[in-house]
Protein backbone atom coordinates (compact mmCIF):
# COMPACT_ATOMS: atom_id res chain seq x y z
CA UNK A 1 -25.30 -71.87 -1.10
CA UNK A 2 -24.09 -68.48 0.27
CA UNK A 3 -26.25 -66.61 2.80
CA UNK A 4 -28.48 -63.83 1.56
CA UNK A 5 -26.97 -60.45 2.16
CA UNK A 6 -29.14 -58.62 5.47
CA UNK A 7 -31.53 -55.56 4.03
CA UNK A 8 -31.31 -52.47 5.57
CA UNK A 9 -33.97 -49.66 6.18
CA UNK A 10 -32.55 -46.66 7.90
CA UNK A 11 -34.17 -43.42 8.31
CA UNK A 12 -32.31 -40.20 8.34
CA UNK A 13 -28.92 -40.90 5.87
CA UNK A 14 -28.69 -37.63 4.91
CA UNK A 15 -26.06 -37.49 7.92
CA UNK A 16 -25.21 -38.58 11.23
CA UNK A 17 -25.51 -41.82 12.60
CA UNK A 18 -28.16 -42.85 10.00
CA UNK A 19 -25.13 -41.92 6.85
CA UNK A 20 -22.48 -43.64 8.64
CA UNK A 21 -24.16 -46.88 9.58
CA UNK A 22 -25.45 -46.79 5.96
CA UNK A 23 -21.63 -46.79 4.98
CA UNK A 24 -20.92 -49.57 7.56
CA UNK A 25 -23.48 -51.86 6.60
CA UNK A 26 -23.23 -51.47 2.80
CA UNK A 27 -18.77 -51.62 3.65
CA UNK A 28 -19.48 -55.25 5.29
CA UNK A 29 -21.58 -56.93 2.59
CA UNK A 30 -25.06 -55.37 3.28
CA UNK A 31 -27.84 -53.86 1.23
CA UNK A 32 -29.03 -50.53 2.68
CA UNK A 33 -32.34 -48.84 1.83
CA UNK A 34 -31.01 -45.33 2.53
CA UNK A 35 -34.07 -43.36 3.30
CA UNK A 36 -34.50 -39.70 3.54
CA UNK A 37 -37.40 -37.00 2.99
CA UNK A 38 -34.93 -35.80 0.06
CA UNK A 39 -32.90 -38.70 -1.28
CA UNK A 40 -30.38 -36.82 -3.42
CA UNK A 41 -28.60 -35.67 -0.42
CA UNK A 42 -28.03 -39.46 0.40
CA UNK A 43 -24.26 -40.21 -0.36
CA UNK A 44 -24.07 -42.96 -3.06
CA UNK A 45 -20.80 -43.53 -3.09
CA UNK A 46 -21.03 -47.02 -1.93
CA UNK A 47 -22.57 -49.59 -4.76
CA UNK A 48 -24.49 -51.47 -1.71
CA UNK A 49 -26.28 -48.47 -0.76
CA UNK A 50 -29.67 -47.27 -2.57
CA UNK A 51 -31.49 -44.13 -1.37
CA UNK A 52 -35.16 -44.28 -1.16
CA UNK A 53 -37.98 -41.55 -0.57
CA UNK A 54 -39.76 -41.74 2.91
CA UNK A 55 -40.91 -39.13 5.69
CA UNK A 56 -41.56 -40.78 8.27
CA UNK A 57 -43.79 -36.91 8.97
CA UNK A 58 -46.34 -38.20 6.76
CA UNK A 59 -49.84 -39.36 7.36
CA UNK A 60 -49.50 -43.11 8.23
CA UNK A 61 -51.41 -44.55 4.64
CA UNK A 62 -49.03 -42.38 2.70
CA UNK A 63 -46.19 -43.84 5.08
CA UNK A 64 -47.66 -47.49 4.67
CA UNK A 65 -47.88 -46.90 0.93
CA UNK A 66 -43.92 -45.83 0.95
CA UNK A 67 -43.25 -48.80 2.57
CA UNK A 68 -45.21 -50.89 0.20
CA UNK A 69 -43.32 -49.96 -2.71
CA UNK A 70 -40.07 -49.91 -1.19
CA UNK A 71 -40.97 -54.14 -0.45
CA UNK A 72 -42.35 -54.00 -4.01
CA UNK A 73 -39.28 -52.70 -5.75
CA UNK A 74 -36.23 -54.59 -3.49
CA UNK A 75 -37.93 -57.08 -1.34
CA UNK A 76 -37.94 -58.26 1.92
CA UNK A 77 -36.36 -56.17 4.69
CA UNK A 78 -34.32 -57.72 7.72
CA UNK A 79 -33.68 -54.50 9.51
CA UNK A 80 -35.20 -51.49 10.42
CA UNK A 81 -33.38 -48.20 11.73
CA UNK A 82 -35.41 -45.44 13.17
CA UNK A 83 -32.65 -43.21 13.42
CA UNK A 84 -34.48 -39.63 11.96
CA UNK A 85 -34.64 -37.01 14.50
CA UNK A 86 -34.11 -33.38 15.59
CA UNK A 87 -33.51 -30.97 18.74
CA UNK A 88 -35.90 -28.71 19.71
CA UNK A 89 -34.87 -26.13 22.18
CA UNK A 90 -36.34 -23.30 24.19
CA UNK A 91 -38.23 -23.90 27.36
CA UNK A 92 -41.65 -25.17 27.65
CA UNK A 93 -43.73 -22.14 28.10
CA UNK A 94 -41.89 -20.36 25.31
CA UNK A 95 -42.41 -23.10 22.50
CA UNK A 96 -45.83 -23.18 20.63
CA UNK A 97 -48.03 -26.07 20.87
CA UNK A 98 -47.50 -26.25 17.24
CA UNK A 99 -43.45 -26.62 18.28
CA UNK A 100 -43.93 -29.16 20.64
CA UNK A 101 -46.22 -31.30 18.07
CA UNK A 102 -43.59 -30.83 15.60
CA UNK A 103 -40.97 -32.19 18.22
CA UNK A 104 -43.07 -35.16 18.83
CA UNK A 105 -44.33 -36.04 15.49
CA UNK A 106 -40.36 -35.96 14.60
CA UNK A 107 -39.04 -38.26 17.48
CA UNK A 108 -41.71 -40.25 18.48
CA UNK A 109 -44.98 -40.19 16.41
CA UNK A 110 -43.27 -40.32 12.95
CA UNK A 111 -41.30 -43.78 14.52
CA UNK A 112 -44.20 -45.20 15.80
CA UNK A 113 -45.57 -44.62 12.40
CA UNK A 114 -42.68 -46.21 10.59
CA UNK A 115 -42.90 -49.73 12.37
CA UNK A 116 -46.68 -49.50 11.82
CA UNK A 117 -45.95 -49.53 8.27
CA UNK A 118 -43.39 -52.41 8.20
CA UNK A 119 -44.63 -54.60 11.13
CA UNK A 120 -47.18 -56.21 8.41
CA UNK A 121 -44.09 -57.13 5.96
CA UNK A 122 -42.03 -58.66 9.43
CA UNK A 123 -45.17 -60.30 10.58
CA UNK A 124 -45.73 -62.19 7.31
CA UNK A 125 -42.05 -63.53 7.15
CA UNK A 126 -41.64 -64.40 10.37
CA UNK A 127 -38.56 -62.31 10.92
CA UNK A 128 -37.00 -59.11 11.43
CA UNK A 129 -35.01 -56.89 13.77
CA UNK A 130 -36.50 -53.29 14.81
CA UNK A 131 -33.33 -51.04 16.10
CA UNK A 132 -34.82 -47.54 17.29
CA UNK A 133 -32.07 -44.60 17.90
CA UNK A 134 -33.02 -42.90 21.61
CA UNK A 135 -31.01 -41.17 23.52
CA UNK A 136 -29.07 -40.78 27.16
CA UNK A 137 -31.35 -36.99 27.16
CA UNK A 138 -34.32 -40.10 28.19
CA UNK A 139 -32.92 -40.14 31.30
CA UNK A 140 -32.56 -36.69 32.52
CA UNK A 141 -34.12 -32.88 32.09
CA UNK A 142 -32.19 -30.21 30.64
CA UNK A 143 -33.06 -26.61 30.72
CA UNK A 144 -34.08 -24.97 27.16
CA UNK A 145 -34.00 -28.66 25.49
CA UNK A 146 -36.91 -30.52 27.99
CA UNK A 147 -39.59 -30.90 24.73
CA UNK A 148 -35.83 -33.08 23.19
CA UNK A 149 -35.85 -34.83 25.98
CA UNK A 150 -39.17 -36.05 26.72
CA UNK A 151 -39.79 -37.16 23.28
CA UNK A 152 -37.21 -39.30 23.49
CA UNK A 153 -38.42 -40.33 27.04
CA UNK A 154 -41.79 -41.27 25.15
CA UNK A 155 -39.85 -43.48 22.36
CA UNK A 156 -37.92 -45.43 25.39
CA UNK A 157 -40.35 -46.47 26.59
CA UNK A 158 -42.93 -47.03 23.66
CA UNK A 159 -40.05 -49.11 21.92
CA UNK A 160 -39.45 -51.16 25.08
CA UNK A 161 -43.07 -52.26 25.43
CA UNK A 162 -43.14 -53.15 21.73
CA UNK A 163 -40.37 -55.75 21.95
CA UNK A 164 -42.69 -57.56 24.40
CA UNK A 165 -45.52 -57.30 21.91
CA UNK A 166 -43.68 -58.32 18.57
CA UNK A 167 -41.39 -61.20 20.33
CA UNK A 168 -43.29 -63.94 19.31
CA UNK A 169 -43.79 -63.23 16.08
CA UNK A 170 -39.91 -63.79 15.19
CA UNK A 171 -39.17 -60.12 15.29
CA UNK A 172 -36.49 -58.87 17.67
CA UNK A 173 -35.80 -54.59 19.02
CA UNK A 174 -33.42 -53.37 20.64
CA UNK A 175 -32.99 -49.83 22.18
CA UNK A 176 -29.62 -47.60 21.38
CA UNK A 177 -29.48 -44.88 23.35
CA UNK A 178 -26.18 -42.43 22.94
CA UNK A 179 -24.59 -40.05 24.21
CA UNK A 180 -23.24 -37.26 22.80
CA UNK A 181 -21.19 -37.90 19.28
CA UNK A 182 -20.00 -35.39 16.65
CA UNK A 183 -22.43 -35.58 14.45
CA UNK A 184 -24.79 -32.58 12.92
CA UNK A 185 -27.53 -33.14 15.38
CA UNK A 186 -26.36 -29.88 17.16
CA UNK A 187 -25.48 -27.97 14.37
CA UNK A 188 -27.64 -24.75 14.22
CA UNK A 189 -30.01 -25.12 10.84
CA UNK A 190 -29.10 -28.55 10.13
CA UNK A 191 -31.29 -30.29 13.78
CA UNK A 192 -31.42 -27.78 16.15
CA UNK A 193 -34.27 -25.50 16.13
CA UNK A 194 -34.58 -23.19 18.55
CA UNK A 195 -37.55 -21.15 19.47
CA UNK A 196 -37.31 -18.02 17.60
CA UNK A 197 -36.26 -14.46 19.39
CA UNK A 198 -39.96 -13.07 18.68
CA UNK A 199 -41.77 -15.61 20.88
CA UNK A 200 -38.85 -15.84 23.69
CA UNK A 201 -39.67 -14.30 27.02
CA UNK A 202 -37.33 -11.99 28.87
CA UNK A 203 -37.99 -14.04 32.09
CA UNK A 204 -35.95 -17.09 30.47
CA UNK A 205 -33.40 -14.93 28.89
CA UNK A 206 -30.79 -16.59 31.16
CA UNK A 207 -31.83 -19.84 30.57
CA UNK A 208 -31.89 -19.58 27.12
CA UNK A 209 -28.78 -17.81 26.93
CA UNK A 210 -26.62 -20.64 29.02
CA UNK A 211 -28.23 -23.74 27.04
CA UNK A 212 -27.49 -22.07 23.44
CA UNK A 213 -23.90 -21.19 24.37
CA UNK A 214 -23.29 -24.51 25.54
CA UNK A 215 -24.77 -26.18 22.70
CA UNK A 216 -22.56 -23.84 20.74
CA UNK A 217 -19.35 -24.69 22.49
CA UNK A 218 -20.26 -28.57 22.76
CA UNK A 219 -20.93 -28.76 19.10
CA UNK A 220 -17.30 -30.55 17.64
CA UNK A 221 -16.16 -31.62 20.22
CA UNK A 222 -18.31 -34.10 21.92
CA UNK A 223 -16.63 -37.16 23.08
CA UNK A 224 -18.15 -39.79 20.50
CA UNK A 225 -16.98 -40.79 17.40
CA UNK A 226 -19.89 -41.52 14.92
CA UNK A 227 -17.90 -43.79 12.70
CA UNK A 228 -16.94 -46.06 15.56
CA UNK A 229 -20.65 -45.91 17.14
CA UNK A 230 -22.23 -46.88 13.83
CA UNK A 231 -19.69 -49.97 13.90
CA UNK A 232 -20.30 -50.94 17.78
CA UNK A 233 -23.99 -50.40 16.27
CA UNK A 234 -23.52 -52.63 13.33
CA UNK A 235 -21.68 -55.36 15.31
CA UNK A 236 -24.49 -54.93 18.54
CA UNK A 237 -27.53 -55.51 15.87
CA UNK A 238 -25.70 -58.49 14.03
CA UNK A 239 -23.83 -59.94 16.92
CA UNK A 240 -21.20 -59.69 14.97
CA UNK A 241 -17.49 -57.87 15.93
CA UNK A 242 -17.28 -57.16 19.38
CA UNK A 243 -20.72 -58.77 19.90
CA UNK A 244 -19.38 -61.82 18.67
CA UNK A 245 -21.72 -64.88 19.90
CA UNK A 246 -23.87 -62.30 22.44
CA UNK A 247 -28.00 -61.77 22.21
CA UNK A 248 -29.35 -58.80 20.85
CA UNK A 249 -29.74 -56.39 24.00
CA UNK A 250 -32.59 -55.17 24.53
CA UNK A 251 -31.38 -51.86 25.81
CA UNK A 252 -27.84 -50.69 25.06
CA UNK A 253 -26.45 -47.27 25.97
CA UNK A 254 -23.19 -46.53 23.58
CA UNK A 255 -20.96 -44.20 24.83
CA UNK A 256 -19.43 -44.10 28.30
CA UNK A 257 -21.10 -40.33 28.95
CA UNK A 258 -24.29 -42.32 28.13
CA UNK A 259 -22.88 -44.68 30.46
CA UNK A 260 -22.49 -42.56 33.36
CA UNK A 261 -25.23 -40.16 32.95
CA UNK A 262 -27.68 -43.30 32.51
CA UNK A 263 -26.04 -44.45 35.73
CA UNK A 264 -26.21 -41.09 37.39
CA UNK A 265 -30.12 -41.39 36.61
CA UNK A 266 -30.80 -44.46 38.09
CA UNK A 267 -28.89 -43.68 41.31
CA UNK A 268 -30.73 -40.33 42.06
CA UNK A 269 -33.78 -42.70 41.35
CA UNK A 270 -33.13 -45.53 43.82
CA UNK A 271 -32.25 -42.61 46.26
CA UNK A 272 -35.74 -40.88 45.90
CA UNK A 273 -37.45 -44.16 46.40
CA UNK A 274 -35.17 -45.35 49.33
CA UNK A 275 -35.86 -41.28 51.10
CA UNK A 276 -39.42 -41.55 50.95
CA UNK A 277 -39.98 -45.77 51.26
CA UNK A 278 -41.58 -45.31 54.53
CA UNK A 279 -44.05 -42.13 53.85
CA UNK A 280 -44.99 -44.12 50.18
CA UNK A 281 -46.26 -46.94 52.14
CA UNK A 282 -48.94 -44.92 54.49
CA UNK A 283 -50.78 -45.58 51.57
CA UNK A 284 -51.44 -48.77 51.02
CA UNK A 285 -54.86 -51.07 53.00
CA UNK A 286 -52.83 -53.13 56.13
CA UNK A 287 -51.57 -56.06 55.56
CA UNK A 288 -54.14 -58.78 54.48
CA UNK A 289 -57.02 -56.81 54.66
């Protein structure tokens, strides 16, 4: 008897990484659930793939419902993308509370959320693999784009402490965090929303002005290529490909800027600690007592 073809859930196939691992998956024999907050801008083009309604925005019972009825109608579900996101820029004084939420609720509450609402249906079969969508900006601040960054700080490390949590239940995560690809995530009115010019403050007019030119210049022609990264993806959550025969990681950065910068973070860090080993310590009771 042939194997079952996996099930896909991906957030965010409207474009970006979410569309073209939809393509991927649904290409190599896969069923993808296609999700999206407005499912006729899925492409359908591919018979394997079938877009469903969900926002991962909503209220968690309306989200648990979704999910309910998206088991209901196709089944079970062997893997779940949380790949929906957007960029948020301005600095932090300049963006509303309301802003910030927003920014949060996107990246980081709306996830959670999501694998709230399917961790019942992976419990009950005993299986499942959770793959959430980070990013390198985890690792680093960035003037004008630090609300970005910190949300995605927040799902690092949220996702990483879940894996521990869900392990022995039969369900596996793994953390992908890229670097920069050429996808619409820095398009202006597609998923970059900056704070508007009526609540900007002269004070950060430099600021501002450097981080939206050079999200401006960077946008088309950032080193990655999103159809390759949703196949190193694909091959990385299978262990299929190039991940012939290897474990699901538990952290993988994909790119080689996500590479370095990742690298770049964790040497400044080791450097901090290694300055200021000897002050740190003052702190602690002697020895033994």
């Amino acid at each position: 008897m042939a194997p079952r073809s996996r099930v896909w859930l991906i957030t965010g196939c409207s474009s970006g990484f979410g569309l073209e691992l939809a393509k991927v998956a649904a290409a190599r024999g896969d069923k993808v659930l296609a999700a999206s907050r407005n499912p006729a801008k899925v492409d359908l083009s591919h018979k394997n793939i079938t877009a469903v309604q969900l926002d991962h925005n909503k209220p968690l019972p309306d989200l648990k419902k979704a999910v309910a009825e998206i088991v209901n109608v196709h089944g079970v579900i062997d893997i779940v993308v949380n790949n929906a996101a957007y960029v948020q820029t301005g600095t932090l004084e300049e963006a509303t509370p309301e802003e910030t939420y927003k920014q949060f609720e996107a990246n980081f509450f709306g996830p959670l959320n999501l694998y709230r609402a399917v961790l019942p249906q992976l419990r009950e079969q005993g299986s499942g693999t959770l793959v959430t969508i980070g990013s390198m900006a985890a690792w680093y601040p960035m003037n004008s784009c630090n609300l970005y960054n910190a949300s995605k700080a927040a799902l690092r490390w949220a996702g990483i402490g879940l894996a521990e949590e869900i392990k022995d239940f039969g369900i596996k995560h793994t953390l992908i965090e890229p670097g920069f690809f050429r996808t619409s995530l820095l398009k202006p009115g597609a998923n970059l929303s900056g704070t508007p010019a009526s609540t900007r403050m002269k004070e950060y007019d430099e600021i501002n002005a450097k981080a939206d030119q050079a999200f401006k210049d960077f946008n088309g022609i950032q080193l990655g290529n999103p159809v390759k990264g949703a196949e190193v993806i694909y091959d990385v959550v299978t262990s299929t490909g190039v991940a012939e025969g290897r474990e699901l990681p538990g952290f993988f950065a994909l790119g080689s800027d996500a590479t370095a910068e990742i690298g770049k973070a964790l040497d400044k860090t080791r450097e901090d600690l290694a300055e200021w080993r000897e002050i740190s310590k003052i702190s602690d009771f002697p020895e033994g007592k």
